[in-house]
PDB file of N, CA and C in Angstrom:
ATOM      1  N   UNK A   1     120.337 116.632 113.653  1.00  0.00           N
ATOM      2  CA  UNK A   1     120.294 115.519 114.584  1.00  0.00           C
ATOM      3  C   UNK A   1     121.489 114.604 114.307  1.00  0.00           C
ATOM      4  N   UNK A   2     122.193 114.262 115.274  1.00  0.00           N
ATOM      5  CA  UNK A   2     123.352 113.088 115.207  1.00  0.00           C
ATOM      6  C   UNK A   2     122.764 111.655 115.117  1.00  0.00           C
ATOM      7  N   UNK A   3     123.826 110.973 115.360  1.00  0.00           N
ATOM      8  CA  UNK A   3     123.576 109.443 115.406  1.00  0.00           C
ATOM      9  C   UNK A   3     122.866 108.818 116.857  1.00  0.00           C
ATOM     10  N   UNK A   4     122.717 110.299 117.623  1.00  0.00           N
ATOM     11  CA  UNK A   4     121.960 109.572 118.890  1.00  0.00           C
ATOM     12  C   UNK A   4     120.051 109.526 118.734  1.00  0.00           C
ATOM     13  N   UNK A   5     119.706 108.389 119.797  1.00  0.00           N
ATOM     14  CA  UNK A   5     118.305 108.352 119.466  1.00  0.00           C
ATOM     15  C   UNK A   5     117.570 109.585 120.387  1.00  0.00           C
ATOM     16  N   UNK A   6     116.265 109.925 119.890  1.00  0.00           N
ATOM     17  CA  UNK A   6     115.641 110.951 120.080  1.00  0.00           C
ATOM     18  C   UNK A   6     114.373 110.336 120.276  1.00  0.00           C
ATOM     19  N   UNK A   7     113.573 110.599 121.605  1.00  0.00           N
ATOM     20  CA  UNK A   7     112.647 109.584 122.135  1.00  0.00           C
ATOM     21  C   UNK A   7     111.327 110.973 121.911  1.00  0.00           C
ATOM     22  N   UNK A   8     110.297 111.743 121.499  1.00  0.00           N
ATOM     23  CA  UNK A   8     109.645 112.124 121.724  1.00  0.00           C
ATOM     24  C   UNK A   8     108.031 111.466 122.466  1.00  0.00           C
ATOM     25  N   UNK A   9     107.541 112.808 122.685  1.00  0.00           N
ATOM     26  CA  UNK A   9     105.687 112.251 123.158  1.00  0.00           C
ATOM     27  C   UNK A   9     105.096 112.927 122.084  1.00  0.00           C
ATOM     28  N   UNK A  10     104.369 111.773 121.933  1.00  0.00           N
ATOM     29  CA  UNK A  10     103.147 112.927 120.777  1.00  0.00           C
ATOM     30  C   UNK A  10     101.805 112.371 121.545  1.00  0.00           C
ATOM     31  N   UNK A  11     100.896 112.962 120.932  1.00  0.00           N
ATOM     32  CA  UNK A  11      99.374 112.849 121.146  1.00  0.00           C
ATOM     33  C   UNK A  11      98.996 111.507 120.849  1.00  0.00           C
ATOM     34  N   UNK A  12      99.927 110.828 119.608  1.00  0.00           N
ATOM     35  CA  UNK A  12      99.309 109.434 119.224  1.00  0.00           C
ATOM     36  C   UNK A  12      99.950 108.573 120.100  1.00  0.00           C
ATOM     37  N   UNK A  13     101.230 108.926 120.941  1.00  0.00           N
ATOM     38  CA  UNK A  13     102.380 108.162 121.730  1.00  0.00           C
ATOM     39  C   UNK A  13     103.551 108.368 121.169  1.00  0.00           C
ATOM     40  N   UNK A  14     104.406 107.240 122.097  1.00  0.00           N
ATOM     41  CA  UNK A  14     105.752 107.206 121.508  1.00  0.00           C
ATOM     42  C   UNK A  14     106.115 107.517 119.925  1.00  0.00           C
ATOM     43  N   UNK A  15     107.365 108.150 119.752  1.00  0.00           N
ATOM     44  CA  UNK A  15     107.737 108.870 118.678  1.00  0.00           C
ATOM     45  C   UNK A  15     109.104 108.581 118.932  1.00  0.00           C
ATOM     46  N   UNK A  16     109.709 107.601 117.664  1.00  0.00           N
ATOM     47  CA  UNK A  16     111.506 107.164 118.507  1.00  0.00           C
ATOM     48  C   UNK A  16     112.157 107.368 117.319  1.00  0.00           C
ATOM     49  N   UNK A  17     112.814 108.249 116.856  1.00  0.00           N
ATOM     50  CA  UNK A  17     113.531 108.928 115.897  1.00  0.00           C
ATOM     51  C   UNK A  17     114.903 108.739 116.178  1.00  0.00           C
ATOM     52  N   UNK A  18     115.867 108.015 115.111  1.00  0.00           N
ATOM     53  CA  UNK A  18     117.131 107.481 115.337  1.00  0.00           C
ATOM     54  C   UNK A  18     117.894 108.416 113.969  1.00  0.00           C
ATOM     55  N   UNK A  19     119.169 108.788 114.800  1.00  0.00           N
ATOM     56  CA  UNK A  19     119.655 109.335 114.027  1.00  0.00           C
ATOM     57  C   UNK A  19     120.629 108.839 112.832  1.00  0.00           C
ATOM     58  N   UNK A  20     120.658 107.469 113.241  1.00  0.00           N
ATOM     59  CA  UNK A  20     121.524 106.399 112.520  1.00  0.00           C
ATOM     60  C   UNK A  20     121.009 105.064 112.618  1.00  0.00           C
ATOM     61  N   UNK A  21     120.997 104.171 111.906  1.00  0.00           N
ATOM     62  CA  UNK A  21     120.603 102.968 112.172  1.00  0.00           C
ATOM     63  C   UNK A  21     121.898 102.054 112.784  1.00  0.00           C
ATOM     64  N   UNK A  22     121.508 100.762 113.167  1.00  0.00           N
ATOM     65  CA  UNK A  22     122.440 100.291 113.396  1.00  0.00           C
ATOM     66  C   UNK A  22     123.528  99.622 112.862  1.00  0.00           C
ATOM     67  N   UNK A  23     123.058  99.546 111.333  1.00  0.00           N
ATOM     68  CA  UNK A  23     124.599  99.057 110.448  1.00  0.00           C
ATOM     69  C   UNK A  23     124.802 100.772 110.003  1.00  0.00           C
ATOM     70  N   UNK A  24     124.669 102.104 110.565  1.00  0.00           N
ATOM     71  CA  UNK A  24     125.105 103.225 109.826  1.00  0.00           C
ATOM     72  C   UNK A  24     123.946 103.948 109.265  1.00  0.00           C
ATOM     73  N   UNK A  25     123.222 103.211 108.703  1.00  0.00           N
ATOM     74  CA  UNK A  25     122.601 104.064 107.559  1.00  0.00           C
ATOM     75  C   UNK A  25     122.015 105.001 108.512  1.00  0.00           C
ATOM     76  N   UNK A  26     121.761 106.587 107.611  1.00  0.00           N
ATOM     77  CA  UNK A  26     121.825 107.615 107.713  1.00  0.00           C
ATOM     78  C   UNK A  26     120.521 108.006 106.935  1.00  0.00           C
ATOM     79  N   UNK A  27     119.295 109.324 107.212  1.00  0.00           N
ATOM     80  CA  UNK A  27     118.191 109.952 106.574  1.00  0.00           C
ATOM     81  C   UNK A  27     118.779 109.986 105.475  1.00  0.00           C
ATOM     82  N   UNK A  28     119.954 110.328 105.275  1.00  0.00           N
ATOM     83  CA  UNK A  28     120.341 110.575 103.236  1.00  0.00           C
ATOM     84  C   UNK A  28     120.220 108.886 102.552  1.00  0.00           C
ATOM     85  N   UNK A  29     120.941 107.994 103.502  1.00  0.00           N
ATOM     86  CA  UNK A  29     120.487 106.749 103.132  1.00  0.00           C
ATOM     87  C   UNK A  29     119.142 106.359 102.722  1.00  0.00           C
ATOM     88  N   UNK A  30     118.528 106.535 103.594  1.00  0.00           N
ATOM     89  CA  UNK A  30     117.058 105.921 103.872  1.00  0.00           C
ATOM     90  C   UNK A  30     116.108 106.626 102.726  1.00  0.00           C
ATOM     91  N   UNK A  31     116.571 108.258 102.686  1.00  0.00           N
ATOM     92  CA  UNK A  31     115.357 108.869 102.155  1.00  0.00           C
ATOM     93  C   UNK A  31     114.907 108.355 100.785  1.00  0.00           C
ATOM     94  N   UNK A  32     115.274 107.842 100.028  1.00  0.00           N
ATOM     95  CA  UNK A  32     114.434 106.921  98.459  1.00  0.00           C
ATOM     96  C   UNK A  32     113.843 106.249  98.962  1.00  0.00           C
ATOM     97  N   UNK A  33     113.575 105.873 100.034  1.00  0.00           N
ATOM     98  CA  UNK A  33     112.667 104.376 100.154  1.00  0.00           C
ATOM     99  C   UNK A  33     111.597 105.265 101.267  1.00  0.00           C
ATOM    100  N   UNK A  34     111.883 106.569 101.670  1.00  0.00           N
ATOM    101  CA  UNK A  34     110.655 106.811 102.535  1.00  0.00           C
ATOM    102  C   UNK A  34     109.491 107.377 101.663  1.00  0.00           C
ATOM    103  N   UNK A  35     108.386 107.498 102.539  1.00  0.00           N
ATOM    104  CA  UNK A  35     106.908 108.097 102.208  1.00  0.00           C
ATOM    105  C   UNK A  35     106.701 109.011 103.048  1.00  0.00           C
ATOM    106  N   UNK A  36     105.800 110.066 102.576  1.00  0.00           N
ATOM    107  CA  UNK A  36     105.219 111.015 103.367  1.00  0.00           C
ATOM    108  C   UNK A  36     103.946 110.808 103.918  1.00  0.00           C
ATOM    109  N   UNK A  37     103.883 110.805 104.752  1.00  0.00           N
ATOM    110  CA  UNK A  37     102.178 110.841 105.813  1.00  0.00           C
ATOM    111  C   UNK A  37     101.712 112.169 106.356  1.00  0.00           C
ATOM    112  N   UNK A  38     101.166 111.989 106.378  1.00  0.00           N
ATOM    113  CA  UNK A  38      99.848 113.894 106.978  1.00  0.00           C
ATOM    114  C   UNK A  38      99.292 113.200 107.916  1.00  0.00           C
ATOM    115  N   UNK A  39      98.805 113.782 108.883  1.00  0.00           N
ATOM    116  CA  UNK A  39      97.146 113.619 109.767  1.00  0.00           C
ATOM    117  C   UNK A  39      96.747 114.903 109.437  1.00  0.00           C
ATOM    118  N   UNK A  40      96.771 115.952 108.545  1.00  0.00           N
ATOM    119  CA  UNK A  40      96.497 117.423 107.950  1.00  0.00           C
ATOM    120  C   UNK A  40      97.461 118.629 109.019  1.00  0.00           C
ATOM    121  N   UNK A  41      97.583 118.414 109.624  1.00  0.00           N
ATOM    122  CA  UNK A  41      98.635 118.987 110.637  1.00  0.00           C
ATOM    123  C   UNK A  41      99.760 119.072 110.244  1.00  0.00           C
ATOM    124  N   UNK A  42     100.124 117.920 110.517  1.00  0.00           N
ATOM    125  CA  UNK A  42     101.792 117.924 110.066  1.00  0.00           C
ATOM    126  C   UNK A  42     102.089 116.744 109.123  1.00  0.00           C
ATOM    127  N   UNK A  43     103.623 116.700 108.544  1.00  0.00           N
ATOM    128  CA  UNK A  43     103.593 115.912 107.726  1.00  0.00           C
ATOM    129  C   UNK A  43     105.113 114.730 108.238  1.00  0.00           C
ATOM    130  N   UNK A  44     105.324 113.970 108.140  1.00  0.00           N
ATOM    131  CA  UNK A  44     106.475 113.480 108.498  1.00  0.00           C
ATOM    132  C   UNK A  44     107.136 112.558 107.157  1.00  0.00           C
ATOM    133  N   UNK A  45     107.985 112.352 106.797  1.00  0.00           N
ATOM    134  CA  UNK A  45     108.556 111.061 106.015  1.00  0.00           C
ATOM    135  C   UNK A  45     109.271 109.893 106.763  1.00  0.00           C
ATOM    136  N   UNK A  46     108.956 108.609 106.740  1.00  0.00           N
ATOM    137  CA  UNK A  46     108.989 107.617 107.066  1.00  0.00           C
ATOM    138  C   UNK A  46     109.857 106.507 105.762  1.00  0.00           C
ATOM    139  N   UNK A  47     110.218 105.336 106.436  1.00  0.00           N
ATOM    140  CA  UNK A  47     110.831 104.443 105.605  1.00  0.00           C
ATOM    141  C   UNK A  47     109.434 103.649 105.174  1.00  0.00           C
ATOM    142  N   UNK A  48     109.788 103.519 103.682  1.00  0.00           N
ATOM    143  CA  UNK A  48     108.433 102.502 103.252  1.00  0.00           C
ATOM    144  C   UNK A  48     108.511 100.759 104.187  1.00  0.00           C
ATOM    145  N   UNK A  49     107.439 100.483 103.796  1.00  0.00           N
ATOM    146  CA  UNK A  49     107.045  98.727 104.453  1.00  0.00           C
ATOM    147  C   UNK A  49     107.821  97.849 104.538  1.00  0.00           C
ATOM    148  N   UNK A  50     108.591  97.719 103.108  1.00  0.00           N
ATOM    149  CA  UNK A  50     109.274  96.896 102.627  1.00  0.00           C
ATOM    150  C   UNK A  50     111.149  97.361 103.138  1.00  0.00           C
ATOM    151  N   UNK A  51     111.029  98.621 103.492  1.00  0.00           N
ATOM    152  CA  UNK A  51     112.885  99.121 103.919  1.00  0.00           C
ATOM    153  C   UNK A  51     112.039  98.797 105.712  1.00  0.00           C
ATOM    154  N   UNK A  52     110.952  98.733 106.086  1.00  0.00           N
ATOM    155  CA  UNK A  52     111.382  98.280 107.567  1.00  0.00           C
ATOM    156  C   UNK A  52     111.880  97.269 108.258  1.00  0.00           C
ATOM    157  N   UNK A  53     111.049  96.150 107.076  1.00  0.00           N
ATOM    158  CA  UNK A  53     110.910  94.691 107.106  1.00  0.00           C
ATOM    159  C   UNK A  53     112.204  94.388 107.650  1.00  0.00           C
ATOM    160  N   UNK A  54     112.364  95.050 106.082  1.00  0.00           N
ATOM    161  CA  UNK A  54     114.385  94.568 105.831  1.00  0.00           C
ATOM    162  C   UNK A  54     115.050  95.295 107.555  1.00  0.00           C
ATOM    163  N   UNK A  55     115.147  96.213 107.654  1.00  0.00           N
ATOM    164  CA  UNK A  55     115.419  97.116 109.131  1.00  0.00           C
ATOM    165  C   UNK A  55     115.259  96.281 110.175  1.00  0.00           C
ATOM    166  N   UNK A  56     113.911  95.685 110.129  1.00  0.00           N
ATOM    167  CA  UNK A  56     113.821  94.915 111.761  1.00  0.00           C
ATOM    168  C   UNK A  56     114.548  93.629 111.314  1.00  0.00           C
ATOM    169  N   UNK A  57     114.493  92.737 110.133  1.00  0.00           N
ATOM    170  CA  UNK A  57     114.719  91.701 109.887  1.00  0.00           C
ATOM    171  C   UNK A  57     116.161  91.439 110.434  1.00  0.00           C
ATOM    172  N   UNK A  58     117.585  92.786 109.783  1.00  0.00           N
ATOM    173  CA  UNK A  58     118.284  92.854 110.124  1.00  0.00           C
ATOM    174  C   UNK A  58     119.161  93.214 111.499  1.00  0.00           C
ATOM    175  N   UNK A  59     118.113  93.679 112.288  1.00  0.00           N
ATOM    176  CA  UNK A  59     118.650  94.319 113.329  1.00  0.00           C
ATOM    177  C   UNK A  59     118.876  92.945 114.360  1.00  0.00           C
ATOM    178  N   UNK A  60     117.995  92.002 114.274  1.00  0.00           N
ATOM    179  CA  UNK A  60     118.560  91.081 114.703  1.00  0.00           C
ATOM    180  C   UNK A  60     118.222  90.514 116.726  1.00  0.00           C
ATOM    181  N   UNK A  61     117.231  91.607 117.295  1.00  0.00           N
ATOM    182  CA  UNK A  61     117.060  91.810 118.213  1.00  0.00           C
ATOM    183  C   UNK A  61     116.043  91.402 118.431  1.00  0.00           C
ATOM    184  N   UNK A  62     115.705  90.216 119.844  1.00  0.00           N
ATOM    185  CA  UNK A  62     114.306  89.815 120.150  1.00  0.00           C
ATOM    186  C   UNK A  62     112.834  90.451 120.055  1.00  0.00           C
ATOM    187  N   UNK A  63     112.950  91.336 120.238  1.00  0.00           N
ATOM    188  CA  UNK A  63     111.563  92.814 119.968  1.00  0.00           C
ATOM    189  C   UNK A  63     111.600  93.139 118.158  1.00  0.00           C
ATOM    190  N   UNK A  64     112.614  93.326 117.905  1.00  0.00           N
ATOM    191  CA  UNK A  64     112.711  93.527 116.253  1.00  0.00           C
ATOM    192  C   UNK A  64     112.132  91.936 115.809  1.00  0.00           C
ATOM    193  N   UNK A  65     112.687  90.463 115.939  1.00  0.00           N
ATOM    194  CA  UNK A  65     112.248  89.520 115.160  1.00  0.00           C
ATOM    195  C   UNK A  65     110.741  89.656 115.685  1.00  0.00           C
ATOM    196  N   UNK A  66     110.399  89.702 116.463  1.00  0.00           N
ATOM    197  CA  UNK A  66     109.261  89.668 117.222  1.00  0.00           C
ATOM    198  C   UNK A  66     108.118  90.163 116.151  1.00  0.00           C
ATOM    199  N   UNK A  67     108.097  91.323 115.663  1.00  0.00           N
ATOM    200  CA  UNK A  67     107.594  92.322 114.810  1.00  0.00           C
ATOM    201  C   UNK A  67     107.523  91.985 113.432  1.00  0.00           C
ATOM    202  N   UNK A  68     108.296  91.278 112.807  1.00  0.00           N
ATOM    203  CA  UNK A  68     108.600  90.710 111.308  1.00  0.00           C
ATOM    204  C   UNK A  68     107.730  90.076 110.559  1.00  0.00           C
ATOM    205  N   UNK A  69     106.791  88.850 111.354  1.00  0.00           N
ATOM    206  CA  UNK A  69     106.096  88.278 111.039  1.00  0.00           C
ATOM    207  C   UNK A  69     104.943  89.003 110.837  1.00  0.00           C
ATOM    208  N   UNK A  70     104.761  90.072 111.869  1.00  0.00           N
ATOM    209  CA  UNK A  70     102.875  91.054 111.812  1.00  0.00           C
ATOM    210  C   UNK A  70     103.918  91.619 110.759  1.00  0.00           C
ATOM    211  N   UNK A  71     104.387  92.253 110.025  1.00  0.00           N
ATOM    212  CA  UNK A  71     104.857  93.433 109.147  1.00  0.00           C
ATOM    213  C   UNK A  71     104.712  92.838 107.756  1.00  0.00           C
ATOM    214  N   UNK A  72     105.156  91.918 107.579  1.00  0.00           N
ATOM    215  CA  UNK A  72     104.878  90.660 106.696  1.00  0.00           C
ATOM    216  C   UNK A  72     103.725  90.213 106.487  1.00  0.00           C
ATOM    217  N   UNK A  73     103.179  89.938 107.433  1.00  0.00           N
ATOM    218  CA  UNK A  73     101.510  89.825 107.231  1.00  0.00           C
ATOM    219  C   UNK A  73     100.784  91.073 106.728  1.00  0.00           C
ATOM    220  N   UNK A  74     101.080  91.936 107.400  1.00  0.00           N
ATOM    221  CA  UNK A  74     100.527  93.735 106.613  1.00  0.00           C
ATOM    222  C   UNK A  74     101.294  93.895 105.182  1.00  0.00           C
ATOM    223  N   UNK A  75     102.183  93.217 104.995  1.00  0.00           N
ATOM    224  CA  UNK A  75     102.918  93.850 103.378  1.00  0.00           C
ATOM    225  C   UNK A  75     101.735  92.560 102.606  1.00  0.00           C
ATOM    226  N   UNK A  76     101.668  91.243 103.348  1.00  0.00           N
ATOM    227  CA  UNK A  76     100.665  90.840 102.032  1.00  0.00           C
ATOM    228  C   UNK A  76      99.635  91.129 102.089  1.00  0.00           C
ATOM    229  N   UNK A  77      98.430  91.850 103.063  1.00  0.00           N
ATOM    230  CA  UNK A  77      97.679  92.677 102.926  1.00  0.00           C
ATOM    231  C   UNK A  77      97.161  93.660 102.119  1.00  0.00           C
ATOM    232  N   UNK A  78      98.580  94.789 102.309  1.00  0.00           N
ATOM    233  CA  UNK A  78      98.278  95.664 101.217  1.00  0.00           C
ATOM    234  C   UNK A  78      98.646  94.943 100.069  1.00  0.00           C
ATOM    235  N   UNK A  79      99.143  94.401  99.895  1.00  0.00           N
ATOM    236  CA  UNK A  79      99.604  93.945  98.704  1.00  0.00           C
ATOM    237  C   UNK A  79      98.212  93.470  98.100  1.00  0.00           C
ATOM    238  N   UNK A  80      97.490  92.545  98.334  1.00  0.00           N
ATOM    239  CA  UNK A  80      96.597  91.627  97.938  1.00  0.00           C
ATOM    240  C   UNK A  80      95.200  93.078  97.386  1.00  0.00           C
ATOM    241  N   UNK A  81      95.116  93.913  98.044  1.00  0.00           N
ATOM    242  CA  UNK A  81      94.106  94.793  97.473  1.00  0.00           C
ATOM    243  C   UNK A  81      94.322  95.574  96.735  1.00  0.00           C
TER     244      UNK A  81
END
């Protein structure tokens, strides 16, 4: 996959897979900070809580700040249990 975005459908919904972020970073970038998830089917790796935060925080875009505050509220969530 290149640096272009890749919009799939899944069963749960939207699925928006970027091949680059917008300061660059790259899956070789990202991958230390991702996690793996199952639904027993399949498995995907994802960026952890704390590399999204930072991701939306930085991106800088009305829909991204938008999101920061609930993500933040879920990191002290898990955090607290």
């Amino acid at each position: 996959m290149g640096p272009e975005q890749c919009l799939q459908s899944t069963n749960l919904g939207p699925l928006d897979c970027l091949g680059s972020l917008h300061d660059g970073r790259t899956f070789d970038d990202l991958a230390p900070s991702a996690v793996t998830l199952s639904d027993g089917r399949s498995t995907s790796r994802v960026v952890d809580l704390p590399t999204l935060i930072e991701i939306k925080a930085r991106a800088g875009r009305p829909k991204d700040r938008l999101v920061v505050p609930i993500l933040l509220a879920l990191q002290d969530e898990v955090e607290s249990k």
